[in-house]
C-alpha atoms as a PDB file:
ATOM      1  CA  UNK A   1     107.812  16.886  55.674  1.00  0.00           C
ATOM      2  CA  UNK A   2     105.679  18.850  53.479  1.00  0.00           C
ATOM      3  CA  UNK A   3     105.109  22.319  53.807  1.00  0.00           C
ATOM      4  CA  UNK A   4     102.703  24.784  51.947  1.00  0.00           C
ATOM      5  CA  UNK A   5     103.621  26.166  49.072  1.00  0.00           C
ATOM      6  CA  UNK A   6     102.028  29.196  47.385  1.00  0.00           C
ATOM      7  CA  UNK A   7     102.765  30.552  44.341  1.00  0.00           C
ATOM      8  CA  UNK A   8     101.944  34.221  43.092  1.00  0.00           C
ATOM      9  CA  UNK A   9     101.529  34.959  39.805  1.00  0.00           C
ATOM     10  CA  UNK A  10     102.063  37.995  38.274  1.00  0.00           C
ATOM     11  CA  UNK A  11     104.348  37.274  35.508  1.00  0.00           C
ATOM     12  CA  UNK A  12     104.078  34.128  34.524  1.00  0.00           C
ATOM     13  CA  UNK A  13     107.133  32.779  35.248  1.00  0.00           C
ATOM     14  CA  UNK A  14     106.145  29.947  37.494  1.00  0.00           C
ATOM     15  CA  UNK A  15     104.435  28.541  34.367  1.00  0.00           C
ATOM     16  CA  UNK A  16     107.589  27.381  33.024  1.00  0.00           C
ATOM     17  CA  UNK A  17     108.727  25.938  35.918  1.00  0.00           C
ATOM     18  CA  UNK A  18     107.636  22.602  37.762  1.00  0.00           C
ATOM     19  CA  UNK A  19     109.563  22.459  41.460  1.00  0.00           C
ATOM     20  CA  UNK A  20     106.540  22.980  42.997  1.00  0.00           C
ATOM     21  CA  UNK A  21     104.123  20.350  41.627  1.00  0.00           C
ATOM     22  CA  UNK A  22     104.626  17.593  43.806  1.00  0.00           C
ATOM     23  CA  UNK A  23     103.868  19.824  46.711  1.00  0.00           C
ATOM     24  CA  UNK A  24     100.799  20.730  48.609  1.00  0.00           C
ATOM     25  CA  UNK A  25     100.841  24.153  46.494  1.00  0.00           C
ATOM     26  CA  UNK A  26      98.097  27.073  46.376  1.00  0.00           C
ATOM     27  CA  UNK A  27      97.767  29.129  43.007  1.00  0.00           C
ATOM     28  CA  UNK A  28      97.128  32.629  43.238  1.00  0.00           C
ATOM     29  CA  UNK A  29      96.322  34.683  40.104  1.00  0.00           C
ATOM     30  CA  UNK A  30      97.642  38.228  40.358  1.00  0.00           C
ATOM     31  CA  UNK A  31      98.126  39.154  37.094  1.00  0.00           C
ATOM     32  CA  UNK A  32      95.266  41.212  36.336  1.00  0.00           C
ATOM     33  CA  UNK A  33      95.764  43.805  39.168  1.00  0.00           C
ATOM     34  CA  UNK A  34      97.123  46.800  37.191  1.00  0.00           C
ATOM     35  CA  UNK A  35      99.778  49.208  38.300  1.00  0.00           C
ATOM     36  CA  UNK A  36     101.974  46.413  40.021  1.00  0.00           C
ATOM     37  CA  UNK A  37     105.676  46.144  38.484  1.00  0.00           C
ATOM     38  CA  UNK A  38     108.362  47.274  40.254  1.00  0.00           C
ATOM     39  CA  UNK A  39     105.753  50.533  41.607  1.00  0.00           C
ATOM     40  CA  UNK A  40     102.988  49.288  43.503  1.00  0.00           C
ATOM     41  CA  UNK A  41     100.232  52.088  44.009  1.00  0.00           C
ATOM     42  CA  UNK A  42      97.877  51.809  47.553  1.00  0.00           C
ATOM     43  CA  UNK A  43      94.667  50.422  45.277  1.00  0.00           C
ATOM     44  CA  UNK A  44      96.742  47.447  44.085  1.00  0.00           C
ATOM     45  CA  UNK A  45      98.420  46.784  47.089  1.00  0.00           C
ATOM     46  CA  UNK A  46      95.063  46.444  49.027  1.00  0.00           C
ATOM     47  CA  UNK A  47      94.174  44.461  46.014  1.00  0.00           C
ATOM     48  CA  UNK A  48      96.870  41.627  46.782  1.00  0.00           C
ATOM     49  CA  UNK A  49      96.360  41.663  50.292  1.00  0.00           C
ATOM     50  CA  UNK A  50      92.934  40.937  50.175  1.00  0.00           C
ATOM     51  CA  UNK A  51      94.119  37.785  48.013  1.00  0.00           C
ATOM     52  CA  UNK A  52      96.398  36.867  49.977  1.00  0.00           C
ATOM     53  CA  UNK A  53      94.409  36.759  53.138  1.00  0.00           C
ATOM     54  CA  UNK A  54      92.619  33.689  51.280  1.00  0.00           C
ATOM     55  CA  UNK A  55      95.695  31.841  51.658  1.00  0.00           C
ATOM     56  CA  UNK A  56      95.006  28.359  53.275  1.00  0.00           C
ATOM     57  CA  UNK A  57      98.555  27.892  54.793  1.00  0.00           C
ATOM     58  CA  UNK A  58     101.120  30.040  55.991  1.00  0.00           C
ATOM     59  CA  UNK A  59     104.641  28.146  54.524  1.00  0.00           C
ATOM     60  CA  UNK A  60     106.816  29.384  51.230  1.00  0.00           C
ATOM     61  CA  UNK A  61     105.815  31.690  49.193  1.00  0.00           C
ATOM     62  CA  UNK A  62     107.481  32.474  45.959  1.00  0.00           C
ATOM     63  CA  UNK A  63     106.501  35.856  44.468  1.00  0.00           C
ATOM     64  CA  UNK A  64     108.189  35.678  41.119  1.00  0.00           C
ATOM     65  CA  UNK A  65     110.568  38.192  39.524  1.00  0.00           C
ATOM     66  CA  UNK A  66     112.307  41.223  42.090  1.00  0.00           C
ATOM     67  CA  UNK A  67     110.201  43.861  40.843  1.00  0.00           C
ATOM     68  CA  UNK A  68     107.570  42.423  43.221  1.00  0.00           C
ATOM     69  CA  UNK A  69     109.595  41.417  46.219  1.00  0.00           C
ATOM     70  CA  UNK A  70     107.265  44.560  47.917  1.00  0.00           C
ATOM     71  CA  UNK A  71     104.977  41.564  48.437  1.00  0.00           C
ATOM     72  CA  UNK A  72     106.907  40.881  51.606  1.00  0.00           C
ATOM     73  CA  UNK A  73     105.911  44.123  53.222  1.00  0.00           C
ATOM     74  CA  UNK A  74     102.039  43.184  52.984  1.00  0.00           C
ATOM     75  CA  UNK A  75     102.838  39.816  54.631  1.00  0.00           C
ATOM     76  CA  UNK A  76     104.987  41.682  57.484  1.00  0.00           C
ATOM     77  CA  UNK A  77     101.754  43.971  57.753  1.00  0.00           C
ATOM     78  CA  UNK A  78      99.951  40.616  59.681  1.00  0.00           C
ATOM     79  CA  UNK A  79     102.177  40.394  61.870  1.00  0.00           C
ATOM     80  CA  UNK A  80     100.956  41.210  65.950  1.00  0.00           C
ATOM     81  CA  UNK A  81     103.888  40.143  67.970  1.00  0.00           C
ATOM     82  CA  UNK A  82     107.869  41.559  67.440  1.00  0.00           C
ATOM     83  CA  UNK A  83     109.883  39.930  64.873  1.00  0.00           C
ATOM     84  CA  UNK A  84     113.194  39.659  62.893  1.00  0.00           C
ATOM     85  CA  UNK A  85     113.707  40.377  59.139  1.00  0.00           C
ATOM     86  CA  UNK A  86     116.272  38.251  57.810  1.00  0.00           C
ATOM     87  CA  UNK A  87     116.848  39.465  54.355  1.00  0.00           C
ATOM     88  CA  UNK A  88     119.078  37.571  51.523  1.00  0.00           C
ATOM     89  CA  UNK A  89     119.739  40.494  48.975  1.00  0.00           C
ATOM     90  CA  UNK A  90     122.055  41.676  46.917  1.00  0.00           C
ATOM     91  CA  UNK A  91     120.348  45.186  47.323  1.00  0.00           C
ATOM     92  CA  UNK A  92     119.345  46.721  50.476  1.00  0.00           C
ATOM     93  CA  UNK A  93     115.665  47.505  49.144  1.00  0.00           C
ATOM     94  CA  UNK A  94     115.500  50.956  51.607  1.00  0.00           C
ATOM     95  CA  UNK A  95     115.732  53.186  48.734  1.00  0.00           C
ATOM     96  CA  UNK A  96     113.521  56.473  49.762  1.00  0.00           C
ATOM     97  CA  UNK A  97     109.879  55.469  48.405  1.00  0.00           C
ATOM     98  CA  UNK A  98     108.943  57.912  45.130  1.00  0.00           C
ATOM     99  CA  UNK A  99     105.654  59.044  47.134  1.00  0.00           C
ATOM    100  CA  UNK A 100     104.088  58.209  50.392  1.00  0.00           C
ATOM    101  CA  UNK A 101     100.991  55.938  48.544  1.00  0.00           C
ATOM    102  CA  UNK A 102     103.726  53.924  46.593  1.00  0.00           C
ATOM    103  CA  UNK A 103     105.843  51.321  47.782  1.00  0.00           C
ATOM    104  CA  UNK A 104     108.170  49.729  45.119  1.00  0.00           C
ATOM    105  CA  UNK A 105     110.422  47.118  45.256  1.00  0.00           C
ATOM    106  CA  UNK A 106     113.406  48.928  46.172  1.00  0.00           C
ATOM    107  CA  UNK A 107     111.619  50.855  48.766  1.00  0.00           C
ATOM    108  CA  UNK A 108     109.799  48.074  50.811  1.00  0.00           C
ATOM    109  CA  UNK A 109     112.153  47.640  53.621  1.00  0.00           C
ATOM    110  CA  UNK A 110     112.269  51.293  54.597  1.00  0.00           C
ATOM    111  CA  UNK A 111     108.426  51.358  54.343  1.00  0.00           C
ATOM    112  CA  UNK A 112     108.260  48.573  56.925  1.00  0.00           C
ATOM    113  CA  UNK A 113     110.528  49.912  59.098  1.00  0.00           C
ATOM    114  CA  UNK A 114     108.497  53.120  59.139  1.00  0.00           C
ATOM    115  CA  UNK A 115     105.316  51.806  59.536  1.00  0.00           C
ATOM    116  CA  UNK A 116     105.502  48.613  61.663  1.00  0.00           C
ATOM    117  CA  UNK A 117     106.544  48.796  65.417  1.00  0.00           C
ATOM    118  CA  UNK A 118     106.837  44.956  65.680  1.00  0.00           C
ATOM    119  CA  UNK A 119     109.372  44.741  63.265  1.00  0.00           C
ATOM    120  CA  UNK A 120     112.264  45.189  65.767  1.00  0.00           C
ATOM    121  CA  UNK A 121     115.407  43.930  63.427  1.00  0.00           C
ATOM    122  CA  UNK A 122     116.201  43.766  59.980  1.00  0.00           C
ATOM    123  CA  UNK A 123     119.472  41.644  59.552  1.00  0.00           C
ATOM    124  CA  UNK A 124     120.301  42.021  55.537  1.00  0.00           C
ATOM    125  CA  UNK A 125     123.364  39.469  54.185  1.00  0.00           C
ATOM    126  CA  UNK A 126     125.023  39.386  50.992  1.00  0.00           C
ATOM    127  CA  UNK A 127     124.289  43.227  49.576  1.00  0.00           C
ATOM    128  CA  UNK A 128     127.085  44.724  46.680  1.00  0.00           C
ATOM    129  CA  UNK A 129     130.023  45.446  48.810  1.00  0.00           C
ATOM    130  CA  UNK A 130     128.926  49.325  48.525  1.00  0.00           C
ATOM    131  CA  UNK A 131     125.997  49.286  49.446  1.00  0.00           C
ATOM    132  CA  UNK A 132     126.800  48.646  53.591  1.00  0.00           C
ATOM    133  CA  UNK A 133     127.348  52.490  54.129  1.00  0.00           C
ATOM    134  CA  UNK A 134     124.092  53.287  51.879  1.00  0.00           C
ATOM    135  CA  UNK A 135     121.714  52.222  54.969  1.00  0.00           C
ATOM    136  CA  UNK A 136     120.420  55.428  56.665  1.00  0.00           C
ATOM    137  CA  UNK A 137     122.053  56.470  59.705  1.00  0.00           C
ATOM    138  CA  UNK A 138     118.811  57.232  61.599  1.00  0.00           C
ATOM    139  CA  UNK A 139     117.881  53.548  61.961  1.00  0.00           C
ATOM    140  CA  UNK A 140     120.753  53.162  64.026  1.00  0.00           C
ATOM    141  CA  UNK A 141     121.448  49.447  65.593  1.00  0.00           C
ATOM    142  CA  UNK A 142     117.751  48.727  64.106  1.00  0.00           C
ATOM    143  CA  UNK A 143     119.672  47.949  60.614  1.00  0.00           C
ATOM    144  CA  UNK A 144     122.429  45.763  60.089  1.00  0.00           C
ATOM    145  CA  UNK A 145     123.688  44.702  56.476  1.00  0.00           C
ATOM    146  CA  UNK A 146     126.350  42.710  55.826  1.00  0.00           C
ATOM    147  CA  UNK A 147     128.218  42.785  52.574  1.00  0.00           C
ATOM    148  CA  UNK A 148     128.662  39.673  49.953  1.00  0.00           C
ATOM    149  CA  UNK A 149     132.259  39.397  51.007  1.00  0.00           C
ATOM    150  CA  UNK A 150     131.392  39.532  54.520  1.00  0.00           C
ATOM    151  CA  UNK A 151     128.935  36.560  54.161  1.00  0.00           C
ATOM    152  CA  UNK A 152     131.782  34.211  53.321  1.00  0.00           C
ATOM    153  CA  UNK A 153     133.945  34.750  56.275  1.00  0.00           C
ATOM    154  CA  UNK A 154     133.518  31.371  57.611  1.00  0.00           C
ATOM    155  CA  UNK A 155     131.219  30.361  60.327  1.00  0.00           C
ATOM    156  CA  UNK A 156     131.692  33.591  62.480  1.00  0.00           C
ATOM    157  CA  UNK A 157     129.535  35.752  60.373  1.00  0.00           C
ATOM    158  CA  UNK A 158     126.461  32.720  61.126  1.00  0.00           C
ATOM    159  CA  UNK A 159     126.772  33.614  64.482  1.00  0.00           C
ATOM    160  CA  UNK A 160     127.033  36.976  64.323  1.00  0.00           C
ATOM    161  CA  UNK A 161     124.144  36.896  62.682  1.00  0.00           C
ATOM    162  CA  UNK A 162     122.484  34.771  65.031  1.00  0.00           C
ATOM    163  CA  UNK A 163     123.270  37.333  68.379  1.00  0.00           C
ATOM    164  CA  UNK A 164     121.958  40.441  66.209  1.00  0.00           C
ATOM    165  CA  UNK A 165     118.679  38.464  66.225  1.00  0.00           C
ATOM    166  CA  UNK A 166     116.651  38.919  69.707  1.00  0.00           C
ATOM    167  CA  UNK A 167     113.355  38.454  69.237  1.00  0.00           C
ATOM    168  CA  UNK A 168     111.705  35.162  69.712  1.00  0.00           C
ATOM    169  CA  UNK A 169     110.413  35.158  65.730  1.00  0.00           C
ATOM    170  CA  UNK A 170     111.440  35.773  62.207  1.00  0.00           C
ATOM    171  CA  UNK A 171     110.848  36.264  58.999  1.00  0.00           C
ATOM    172  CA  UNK A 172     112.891  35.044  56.008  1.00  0.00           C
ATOM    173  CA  UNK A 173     113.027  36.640  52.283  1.00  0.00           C
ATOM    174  CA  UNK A 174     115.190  35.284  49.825  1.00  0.00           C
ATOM    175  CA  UNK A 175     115.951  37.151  46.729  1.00  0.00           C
ATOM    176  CA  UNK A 176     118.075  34.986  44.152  1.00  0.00           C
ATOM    177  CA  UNK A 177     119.840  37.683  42.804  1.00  0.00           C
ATOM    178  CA  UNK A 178     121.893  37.414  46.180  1.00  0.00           C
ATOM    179  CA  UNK A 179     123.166  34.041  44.576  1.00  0.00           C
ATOM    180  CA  UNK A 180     126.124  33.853  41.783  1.00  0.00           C
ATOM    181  CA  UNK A 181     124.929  33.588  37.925  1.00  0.00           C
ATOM    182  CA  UNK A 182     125.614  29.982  38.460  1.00  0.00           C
ATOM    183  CA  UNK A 183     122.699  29.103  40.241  1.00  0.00           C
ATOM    184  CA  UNK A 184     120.347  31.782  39.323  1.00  0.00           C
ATOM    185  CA  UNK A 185     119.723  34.226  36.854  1.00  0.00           C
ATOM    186  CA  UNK A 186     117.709  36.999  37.784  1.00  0.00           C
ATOM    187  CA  UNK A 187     116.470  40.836  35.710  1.00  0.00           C
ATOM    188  CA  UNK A 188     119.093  42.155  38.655  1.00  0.00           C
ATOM    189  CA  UNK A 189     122.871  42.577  39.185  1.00  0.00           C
ATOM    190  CA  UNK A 190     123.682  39.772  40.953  1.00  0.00           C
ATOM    191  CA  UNK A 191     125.961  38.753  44.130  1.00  0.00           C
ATOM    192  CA  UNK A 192     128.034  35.371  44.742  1.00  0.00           C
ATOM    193  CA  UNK A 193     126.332  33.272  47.197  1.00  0.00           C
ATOM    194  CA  UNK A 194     125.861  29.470  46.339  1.00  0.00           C
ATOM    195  CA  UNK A 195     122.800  27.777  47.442  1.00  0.00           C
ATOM    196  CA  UNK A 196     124.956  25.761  50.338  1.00  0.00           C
ATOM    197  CA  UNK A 197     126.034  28.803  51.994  1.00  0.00           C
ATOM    198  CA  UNK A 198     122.703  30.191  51.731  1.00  0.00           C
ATOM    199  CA  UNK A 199     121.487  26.775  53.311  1.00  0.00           C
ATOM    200  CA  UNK A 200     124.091  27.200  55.822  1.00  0.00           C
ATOM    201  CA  UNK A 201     122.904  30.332  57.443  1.00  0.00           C
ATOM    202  CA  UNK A 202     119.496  29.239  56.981  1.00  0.00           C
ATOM    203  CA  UNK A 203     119.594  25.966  59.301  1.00  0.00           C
ATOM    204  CA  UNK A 204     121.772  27.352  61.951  1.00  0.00           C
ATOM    205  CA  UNK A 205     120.336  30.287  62.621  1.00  0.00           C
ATOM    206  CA  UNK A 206     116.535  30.053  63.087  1.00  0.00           C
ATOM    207  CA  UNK A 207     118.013  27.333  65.992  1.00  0.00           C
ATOM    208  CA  UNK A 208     115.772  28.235  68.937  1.00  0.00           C
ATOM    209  CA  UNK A 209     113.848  30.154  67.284  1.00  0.00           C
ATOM    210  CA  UNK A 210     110.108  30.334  65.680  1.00  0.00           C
ATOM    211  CA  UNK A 211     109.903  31.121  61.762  1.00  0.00           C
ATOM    212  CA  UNK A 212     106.756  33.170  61.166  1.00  0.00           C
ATOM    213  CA  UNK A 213     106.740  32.448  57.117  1.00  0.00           C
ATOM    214  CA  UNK A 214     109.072  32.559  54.458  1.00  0.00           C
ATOM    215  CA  UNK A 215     109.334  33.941  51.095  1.00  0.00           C
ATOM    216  CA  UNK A 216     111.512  33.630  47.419  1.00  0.00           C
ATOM    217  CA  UNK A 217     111.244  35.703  44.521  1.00  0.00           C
ATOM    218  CA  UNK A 218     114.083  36.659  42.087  1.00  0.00           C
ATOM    219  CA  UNK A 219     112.689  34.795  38.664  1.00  0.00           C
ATOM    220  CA  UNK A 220     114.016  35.562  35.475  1.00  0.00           C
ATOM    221  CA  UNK A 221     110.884  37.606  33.929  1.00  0.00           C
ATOM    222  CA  UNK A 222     110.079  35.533  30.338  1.00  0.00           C
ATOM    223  CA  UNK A 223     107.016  35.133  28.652  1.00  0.00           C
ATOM    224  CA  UNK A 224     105.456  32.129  27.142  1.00  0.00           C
ATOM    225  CA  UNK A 225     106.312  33.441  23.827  1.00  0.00           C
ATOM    226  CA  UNK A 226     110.236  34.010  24.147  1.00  0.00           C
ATOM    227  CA  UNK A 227     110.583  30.379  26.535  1.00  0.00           C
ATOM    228  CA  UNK A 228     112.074  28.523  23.876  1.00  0.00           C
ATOM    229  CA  UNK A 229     114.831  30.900  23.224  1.00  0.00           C
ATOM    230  CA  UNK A 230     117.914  29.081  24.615  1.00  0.00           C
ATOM    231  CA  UNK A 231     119.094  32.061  26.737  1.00  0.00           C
ATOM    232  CA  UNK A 232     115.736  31.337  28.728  1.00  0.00           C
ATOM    233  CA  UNK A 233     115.903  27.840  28.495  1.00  0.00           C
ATOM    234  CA  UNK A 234     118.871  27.789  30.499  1.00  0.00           C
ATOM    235  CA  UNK A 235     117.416  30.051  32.710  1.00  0.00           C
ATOM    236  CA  UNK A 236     114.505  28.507  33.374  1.00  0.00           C
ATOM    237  CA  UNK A 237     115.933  25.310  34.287  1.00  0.00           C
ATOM    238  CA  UNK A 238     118.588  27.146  36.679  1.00  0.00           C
ATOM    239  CA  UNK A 239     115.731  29.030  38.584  1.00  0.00           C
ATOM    240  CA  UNK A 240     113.436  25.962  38.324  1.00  0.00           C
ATOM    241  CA  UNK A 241     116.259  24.021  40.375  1.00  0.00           C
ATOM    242  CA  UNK A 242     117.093  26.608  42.718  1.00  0.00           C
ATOM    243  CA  UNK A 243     113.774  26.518  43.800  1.00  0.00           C
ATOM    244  CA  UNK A 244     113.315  23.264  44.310  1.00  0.00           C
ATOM    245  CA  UNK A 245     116.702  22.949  46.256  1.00  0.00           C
ATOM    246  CA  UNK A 246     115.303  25.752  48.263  1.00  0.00           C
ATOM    247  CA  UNK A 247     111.552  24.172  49.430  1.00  0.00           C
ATOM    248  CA  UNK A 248     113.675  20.702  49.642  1.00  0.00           C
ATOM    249  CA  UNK A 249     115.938  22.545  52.049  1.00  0.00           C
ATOM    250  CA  UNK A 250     113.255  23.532  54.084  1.00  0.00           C
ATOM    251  CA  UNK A 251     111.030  20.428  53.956  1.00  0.00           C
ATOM    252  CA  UNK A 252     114.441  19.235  55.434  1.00  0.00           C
ATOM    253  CA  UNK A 253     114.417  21.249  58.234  1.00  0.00           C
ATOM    254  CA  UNK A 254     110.596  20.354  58.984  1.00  0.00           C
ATOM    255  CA  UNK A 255     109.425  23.754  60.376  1.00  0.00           C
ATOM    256  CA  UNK A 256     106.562  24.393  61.881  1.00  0.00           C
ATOM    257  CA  UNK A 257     105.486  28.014  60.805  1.00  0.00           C
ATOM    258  CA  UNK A 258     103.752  30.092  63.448  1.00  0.00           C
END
């Protein structure tokens, strides 16, 4: 079944890729609005959110490189009933924020938690193997990370995940860089996930429950001018493939997104 598929661009990147032109896709030009990489500033976040209320569809989005996974908090913003986060990373992303009008892309999950009272659990799987005891101890039970080593303890760790989650709805954000070099190369040190076991926990645990929207970002930032190098060749081919494995995976599971 075919889903919605819009694709933000800031950097380019999705101009050197094709997994998405068979679908029923939605452009959206970002690349003008200033002050946006990595640091996000209030005017330029309102900026994208007022964009991105035009989309058509709520489905996939891909975002584009890391430095703008903070796009996930302004689609979290919408949100009017209690939800689950269930983050892919290979970072936690709740890094204290440099100011209060700045949210960055290492900062965007502790903004959220801060700010929105429906978001009632953020379940995080495959973070660097120190990064576990870096989650602040004041969120309490509200936070649960699991480590990259702890993601491939067989089926048990699905289901943990799947108890953690309560709430009849969530939200899923995939950044590649929680994958191995093999099947994606990111601007960010990387874990060892394959795309099976990511498709694993995917399709078992949103059983039962309703997926409010999903997201990807983790693209290999490179510029028209430097694609023909073959260091980005290859990459753009491995990203270009992970992402269509990714919607195809979906498509698969023929969600309806609510």
């Amino acid at each position: 079944m075919k889903i919605p598929v819009n694709i933000l661009d800031f950097d380019q990147v999705y101009q050197m890729q094709t997994f998405y032109e068979e679908s029923d896709y939605e452009w959206f030009n970002l690349s003008e609005i200033r002050n946006t990489n990595c640091y996000c500033e209030e005017k330029s976040l309102k900026a994208i959110g007022a964009r991105l209320k035009k989309c058509r569809n709520r489905g996939i989005t891909y975002i584009g490189s890391g430095n703008y996974h903070y796009v996930t908090y302004l689609f979290m913003k919408e949100f009017n009933f209690p939800f689950t986060l269930l983050l892919f990373d290979h970072h936690t992303d709740m890094m204290e924020p440099p100011c209060d009008t700045v949210v960055s892309c290492g900062s965007w999950v502790r903004n959220a938690l801060n700010g929105f009272l429906m978001l009632k659990k953020v379940i995080i799987v495959g973070i660097n193997n120190q990064l576990p005891d870096s989650v602040p101890i004041h969120y309490g039970k509200k936070v649960t990370a699991f480590s990259k080593e702890e993601a491939w303890q067989g089926s048990g760790i699905i289901q943990d995940v799947r108890s953690l989650i309560t709430t009849e709805k969530i939200y899923i954000s995939i950044d590649k860089d929680v994958l191995g070099e093999s099947e994606a190369v990111t601007n960010w040190d990387q874990g060892n996930m394959t795309l099976s076991k990511l498709f694993q926990f995917i399709n078992e645990v949103w059983i039962n429950k309703i997926i409010c929207g999903i997201d990807v970002c983790g693209e290999y930032p490179i510029y028209p001018a430097a694609c023909f190098e073959k260091k980005n060749i290859t990459a753009i081919k491995k990203n270009d493939r992970a992402n269509r494995m990714i919607l195809r995976n979906i498509e698969e599971m023929e969600l309806v997104f609510r």
